[in-house]
Protein backbone atom coordinates (compact mmCIF):
# COMPACT_ATOMS: atom_id res chain seq x y z
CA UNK A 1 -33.97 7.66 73.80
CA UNK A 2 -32.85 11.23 73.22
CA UNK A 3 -29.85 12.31 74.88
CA UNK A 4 -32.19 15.56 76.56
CA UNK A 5 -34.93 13.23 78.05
CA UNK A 6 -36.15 13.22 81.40
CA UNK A 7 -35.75 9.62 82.36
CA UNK A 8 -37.77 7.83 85.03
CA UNK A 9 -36.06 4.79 86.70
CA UNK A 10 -38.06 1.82 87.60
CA UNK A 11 -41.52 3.00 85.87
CA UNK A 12 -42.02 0.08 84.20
CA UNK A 13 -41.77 -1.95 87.54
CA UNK A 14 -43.83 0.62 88.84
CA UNK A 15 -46.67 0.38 86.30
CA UNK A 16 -46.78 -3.38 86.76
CA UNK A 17 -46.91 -2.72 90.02
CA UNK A 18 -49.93 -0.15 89.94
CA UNK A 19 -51.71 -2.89 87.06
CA UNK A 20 -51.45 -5.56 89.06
CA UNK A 21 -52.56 -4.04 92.50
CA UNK A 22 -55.12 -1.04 91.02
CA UNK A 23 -56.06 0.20 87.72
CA UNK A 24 -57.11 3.28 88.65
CA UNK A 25 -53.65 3.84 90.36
CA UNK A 26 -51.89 2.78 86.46
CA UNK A 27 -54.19 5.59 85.52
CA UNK A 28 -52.92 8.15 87.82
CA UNK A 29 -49.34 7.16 86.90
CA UNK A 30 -50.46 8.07 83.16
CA UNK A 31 -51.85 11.39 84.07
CA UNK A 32 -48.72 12.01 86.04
CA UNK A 33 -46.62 11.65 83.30
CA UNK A 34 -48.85 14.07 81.32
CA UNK A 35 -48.66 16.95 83.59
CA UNK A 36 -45.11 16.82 83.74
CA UNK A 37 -44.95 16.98 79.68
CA UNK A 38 -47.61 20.01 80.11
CA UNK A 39 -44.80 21.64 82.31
CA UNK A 40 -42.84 21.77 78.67
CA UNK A 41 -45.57 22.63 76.48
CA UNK A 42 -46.05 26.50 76.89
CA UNK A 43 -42.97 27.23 76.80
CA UNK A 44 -42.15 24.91 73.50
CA UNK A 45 -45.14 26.98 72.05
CA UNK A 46 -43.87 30.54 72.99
CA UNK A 47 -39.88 29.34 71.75
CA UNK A 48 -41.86 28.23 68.23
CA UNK A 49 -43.11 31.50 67.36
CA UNK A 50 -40.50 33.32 68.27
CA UNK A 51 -37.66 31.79 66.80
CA UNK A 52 -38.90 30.01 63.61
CA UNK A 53 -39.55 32.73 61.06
CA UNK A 54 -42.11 32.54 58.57
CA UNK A 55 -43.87 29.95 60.74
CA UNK A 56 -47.48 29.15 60.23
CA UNK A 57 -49.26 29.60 63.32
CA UNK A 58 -50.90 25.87 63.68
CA UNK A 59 -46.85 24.90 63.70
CA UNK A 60 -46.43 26.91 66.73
CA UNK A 61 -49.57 25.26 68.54
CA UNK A 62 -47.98 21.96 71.06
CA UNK A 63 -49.98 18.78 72.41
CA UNK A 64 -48.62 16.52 74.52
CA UNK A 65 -48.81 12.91 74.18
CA UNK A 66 -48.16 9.64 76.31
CA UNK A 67 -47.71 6.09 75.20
CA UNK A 68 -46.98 3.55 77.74
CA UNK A 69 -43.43 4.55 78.54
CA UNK A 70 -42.74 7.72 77.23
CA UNK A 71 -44.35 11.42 77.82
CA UNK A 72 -43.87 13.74 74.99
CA UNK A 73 -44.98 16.91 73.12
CA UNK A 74 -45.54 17.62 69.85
CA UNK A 75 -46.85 20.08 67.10
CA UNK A 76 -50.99 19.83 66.95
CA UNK A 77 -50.50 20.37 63.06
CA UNK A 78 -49.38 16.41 61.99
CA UNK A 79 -48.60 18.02 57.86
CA UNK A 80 -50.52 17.31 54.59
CA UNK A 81 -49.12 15.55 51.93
CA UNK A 82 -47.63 17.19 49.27
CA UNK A 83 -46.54 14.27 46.56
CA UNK A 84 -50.49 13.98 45.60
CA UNK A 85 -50.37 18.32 44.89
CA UNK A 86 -47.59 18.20 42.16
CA UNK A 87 -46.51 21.50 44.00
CA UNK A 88 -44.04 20.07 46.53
CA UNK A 89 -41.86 22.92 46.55
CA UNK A 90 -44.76 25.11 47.72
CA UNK A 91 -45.79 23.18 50.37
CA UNK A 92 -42.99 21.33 51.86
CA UNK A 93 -40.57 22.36 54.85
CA UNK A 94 -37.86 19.40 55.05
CA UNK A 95 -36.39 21.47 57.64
CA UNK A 96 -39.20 22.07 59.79
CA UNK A 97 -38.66 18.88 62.39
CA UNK A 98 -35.10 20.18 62.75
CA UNK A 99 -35.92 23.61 63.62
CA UNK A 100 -38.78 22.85 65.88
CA UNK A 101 -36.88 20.16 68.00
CA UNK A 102 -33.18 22.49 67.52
CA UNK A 103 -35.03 25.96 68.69
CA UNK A 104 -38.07 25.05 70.35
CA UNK A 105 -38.84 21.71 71.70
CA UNK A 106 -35.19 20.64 73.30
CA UNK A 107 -34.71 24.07 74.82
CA UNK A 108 -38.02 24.10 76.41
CA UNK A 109 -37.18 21.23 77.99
CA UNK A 110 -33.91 22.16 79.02
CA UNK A 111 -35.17 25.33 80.59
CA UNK A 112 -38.09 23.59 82.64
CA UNK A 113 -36.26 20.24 83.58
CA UNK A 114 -36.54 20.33 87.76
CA UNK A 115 -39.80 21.70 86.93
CA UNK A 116 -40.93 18.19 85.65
CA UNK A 117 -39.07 16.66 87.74
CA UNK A 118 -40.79 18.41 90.77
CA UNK A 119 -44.42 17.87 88.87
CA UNK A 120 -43.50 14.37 88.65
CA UNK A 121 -42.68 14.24 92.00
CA UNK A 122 -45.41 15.54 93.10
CA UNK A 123 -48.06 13.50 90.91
CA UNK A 124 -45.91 10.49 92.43
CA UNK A 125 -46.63 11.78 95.99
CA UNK A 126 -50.17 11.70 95.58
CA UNK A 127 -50.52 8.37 94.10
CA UNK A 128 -48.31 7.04 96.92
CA UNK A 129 -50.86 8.62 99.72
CA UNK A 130 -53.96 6.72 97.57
CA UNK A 131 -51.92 3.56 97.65
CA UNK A 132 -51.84 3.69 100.88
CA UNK A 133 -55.35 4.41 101.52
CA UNK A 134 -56.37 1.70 99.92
């Protein structure tokens, strides 16, 4: 796990929890986790243009992602590949993953940390009053 992450204690036993009782609640827990990535996403986006010169503007565009324990954003823009063009010099920015995590990515998140914490919170709050609807 990266040293900058927002970690999340218990959410595995809190997903098996949610699976086992209500799927639609696992859901929620899901979408939770996205809007707190979405807090980081804007801000990842404005620190991309501004900082990495010469940038291409689909490098500069963020999604945000979640797999079944982790939340995370990314560039939209996934690359092509350059091997198959003969031209790799053209086309290829080794340094590109370094710069966009270095200047734009880990700041972001730095910057907006009890921001997704408090989203998460929050998400975690309304799940807890439909739990207890139910």
């Amino acid at each position: 796990m990266p040293e900058n992450a927002v970690r999340i204690e218990g959410l595995r036993e809190l997903q098996r929890a949610f699976r086992v009782f209500d799927r639609s609640l696992e859901r929620g827990l899901r979408e939770a986790m996205e809007a707190s990535a979405e807090v980081v996403r804007f801000p990842a986006e404005t620190l991309a243009a501004q900082t990495i010169k010469r940038s291409a503007i689909d490098w500069t565009r963020m999604r945000v992602g979640v797999a079944r324990r982790v939340a995370y954003v990314a560039p939209v823009e996934r690359g092509i590949n350059t091997k198959s063009r003969g031209r790799r010099e053209r086309y290829s920015r080794p340094k590109l993953k370094t710069l966009l995590l270095d200047r734009a990515l880990e700041p972001a998140l730095e910057q907006n940390v009890p921001r997704v914490e408090q989203e998460f919170e929050d998400a975690l709050r309304d799940l807890a009053r439909a739990w207890s609807r139910v």
